[in-house]
Protein backbone atom coordinates (compact mmCIF):
# COMPACT_ATOMS: atom_id res chain seq x y z
CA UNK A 1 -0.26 38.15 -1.66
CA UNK A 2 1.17 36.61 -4.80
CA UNK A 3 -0.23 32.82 -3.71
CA UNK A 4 -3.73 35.05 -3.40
CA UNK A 5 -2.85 36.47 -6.82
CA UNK A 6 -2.39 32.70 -8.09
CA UNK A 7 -5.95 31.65 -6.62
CA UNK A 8 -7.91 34.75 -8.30
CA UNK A 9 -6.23 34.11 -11.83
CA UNK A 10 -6.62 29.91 -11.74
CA UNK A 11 -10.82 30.48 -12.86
CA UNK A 12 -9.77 32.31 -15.57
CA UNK A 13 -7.75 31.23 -18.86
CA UNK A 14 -4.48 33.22 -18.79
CA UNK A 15 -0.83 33.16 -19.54
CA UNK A 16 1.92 34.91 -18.33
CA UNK A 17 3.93 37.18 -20.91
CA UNK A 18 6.18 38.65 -18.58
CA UNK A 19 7.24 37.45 -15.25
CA UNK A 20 9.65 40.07 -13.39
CA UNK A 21 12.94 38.70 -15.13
CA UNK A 22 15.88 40.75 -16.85
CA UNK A 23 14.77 43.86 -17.74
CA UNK A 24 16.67 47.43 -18.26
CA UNK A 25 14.39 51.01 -18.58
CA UNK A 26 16.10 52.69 -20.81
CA UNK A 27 13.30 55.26 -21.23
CA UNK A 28 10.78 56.72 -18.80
CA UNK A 29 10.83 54.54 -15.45
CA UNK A 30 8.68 51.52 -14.55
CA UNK A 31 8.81 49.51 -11.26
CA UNK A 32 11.55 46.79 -10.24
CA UNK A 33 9.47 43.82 -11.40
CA UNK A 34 7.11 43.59 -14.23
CA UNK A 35 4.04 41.27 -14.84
CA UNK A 36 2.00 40.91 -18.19
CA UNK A 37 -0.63 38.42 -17.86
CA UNK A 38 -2.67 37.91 -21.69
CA UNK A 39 -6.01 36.42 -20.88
CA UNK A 40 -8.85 35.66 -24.29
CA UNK A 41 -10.02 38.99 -24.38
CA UNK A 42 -11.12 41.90 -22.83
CA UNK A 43 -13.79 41.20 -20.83
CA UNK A 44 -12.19 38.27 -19.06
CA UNK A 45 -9.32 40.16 -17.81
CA UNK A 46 -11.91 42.73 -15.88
CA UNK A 47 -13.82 40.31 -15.27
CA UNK A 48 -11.01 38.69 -13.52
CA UNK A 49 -9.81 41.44 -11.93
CA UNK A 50 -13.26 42.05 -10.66
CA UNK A 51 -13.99 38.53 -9.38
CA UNK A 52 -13.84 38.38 -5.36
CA UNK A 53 -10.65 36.67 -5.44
CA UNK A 54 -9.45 39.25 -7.20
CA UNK A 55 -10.37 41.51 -4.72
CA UNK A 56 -9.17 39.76 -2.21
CA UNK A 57 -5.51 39.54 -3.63
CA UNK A 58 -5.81 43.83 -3.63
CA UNK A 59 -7.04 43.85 -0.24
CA UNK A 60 -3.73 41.95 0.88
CA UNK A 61 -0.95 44.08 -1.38
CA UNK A 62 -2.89 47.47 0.17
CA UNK A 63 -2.11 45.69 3.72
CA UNK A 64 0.90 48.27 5.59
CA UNK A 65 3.41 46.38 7.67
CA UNK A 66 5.61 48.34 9.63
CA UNK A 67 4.75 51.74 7.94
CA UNK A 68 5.18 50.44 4.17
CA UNK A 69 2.39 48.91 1.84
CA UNK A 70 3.13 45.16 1.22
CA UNK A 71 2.87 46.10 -2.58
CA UNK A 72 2.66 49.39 -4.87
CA UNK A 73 1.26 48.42 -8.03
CA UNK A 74 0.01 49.96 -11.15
CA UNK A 75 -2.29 47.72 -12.69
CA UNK A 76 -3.17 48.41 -15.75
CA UNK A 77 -5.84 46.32 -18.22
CA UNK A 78 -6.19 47.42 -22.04
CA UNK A 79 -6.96 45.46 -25.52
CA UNK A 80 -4.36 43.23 -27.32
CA UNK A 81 -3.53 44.38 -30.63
CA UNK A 82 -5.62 42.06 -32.27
């Protein structure tokens, strides 16, 4: 799923922030690896995340081998600070 997730996000202009990495929670919890991907604005990240590639990439982390998801994922898109 993550070579699917590298196909959907090529057509659009992005950069990753945060790529899993060393990280400690040291309040609240989060999941074992973390991605932030900044894209120009807005609109192009749903309109990435909408894009059939896109989709495609979800339908393969909500795939269950032997019992477990491939992926759990919280994906979350909101405005930059700008």
């Amino acid at each position: 799923y993550r070579a699917a997730n590298e196909v959907a996000f090529a057509a659009f202009e992005h950069r990753y922030l945060v790529r899993g990495g060393l990280s400690r929670t040291v309040e609240g919890s989060v999941r074992k690896r973390t991605v932030i991907v900044e894209f120009p604005d807005y609109a192009s990240a749903l309109a990435c995340y909408e894009a059939p590639a896109s989709q495609a990439a979800r339908a393969l982390r909500q795939q269950v081998v032997d019992g477990l998801r491939v992926a759990e994922v919280d994906f979350v898109i909101c405005e930059g600070p700008d």
